[in-house]
Protein backbone atom coordinates (compact mmCIF):
# COMPACT_ATOMS: atom_id res chain seq x y z
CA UNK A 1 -69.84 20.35 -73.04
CA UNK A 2 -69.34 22.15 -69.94
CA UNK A 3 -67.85 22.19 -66.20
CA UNK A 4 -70.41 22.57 -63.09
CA UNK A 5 -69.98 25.61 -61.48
CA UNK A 6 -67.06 25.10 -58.71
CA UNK A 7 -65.44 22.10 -60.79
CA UNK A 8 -62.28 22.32 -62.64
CA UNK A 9 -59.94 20.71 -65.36
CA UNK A 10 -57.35 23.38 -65.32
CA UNK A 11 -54.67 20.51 -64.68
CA UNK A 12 -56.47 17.90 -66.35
CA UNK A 13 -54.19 15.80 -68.53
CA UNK A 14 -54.46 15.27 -72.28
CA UNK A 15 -55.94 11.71 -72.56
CA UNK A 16 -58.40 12.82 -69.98
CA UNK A 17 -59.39 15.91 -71.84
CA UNK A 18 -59.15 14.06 -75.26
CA UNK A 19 -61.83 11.38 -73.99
CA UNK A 20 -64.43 13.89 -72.97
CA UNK A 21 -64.10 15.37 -76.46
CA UNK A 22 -64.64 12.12 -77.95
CA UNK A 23 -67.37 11.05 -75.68
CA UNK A 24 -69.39 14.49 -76.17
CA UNK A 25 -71.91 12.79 -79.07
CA UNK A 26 -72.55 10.14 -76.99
CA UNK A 27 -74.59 12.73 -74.95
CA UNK A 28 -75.45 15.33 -77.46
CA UNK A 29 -77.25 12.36 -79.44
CA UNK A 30 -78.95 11.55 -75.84
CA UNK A 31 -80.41 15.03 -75.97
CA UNK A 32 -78.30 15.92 -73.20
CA UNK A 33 -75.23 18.41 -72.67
CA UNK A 34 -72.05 16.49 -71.41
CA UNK A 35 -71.11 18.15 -67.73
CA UNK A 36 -67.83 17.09 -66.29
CA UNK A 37 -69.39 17.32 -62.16
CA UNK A 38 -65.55 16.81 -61.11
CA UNK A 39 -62.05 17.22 -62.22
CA UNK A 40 -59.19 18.38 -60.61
CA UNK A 41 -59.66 20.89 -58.43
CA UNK A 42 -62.32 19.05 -55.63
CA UNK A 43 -61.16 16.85 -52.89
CA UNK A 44 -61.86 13.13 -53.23
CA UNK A 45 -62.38 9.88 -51.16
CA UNK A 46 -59.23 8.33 -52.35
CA UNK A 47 -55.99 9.52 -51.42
CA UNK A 48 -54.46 8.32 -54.63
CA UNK A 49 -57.46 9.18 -56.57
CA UNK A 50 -56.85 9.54 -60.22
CA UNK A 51 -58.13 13.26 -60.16
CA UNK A 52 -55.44 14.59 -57.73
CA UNK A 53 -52.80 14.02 -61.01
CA UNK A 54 -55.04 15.15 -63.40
CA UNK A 55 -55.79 11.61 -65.06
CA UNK A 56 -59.50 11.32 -64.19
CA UNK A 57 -63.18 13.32 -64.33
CA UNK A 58 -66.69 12.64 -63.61
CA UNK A 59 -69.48 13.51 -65.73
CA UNK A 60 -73.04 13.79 -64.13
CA UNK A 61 -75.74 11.06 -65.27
CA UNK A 62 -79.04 12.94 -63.78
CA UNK A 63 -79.89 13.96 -66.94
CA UNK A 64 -80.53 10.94 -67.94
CA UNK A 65 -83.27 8.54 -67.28
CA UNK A 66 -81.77 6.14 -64.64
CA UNK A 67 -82.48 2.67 -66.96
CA UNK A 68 -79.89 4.57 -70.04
CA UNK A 69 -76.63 4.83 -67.48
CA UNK A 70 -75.36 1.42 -67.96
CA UNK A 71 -75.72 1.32 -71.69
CA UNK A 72 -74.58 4.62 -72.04
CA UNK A 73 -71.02 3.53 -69.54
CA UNK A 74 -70.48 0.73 -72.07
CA UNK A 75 -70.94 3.40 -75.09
CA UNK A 76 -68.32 5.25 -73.51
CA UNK A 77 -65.81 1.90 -72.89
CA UNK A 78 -66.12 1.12 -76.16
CA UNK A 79 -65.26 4.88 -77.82
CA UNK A 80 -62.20 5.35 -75.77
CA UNK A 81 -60.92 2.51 -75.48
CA UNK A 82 -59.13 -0.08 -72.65
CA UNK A 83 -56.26 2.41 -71.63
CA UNK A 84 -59.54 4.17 -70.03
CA UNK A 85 -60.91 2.56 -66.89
CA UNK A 86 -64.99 3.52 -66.97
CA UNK A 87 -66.96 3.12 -63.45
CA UNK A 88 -70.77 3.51 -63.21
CA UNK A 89 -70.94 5.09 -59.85
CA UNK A 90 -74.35 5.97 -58.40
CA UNK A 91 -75.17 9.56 -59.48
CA UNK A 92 -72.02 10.06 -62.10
CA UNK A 93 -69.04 8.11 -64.35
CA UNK A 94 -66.10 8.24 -63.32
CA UNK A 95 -63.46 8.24 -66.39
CA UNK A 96 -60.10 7.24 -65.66
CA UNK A 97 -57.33 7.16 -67.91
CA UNK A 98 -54.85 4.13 -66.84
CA UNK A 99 -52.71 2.87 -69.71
CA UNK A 100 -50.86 -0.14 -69.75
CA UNK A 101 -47.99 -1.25 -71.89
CA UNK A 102 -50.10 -2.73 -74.51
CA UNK A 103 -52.47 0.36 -74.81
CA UNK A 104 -49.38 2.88 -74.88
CA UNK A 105 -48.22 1.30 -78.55
């Protein structure tokens, strides 16, 4: 695993660390190194993006063939679970950790 130059996860929070860890052999068994693209310390489109408090990251999907990102975004759903929310976005996934009561037991 490894940041992008420029990226960072200094203030990233636990759960959000903690599902990169456990998403890493999704990619290594890809033939691919995970690369978070995006952490906390780049500016972002939302204003109350998740990455601002440290609760979400992007990893980059180049790598990848483009017809393995959708099965590989539903790998990840199903490792870490439903307190993460897991967005296919054009050239990355976005990870988000969002717990709700339920998930928080």
């Amino acid at each position: 695993m490894k940041v992008k130059q420029g990226a960072s996860i200094d203030h990233c929070n636990a759960p959000i660390l903690r599902a990169a860890i456990l998403i890493e052999p999704l990619f290594t068994s890809r033939g691919v190194e995970l690369v978070i693209t995006s952490g906390t310390g780049e500016k972002h489109r939302a204003e109350r993006s998740g990455h601002y408090r440290g609760d979400a990251i992007d990893i980059r999907t180049r790598d990848l063939p483009p017809d393995q990102h959708a099965a590989l975004a539903k790998a990840i759903r199903r490792k870490i679970g439903s307190a993460y929310v897991v967005i296919l976005e054009s050239n990355h996934i976005h990870i988000h950790w969002s717990p709700t009561l339920d998930t928080m037991v």
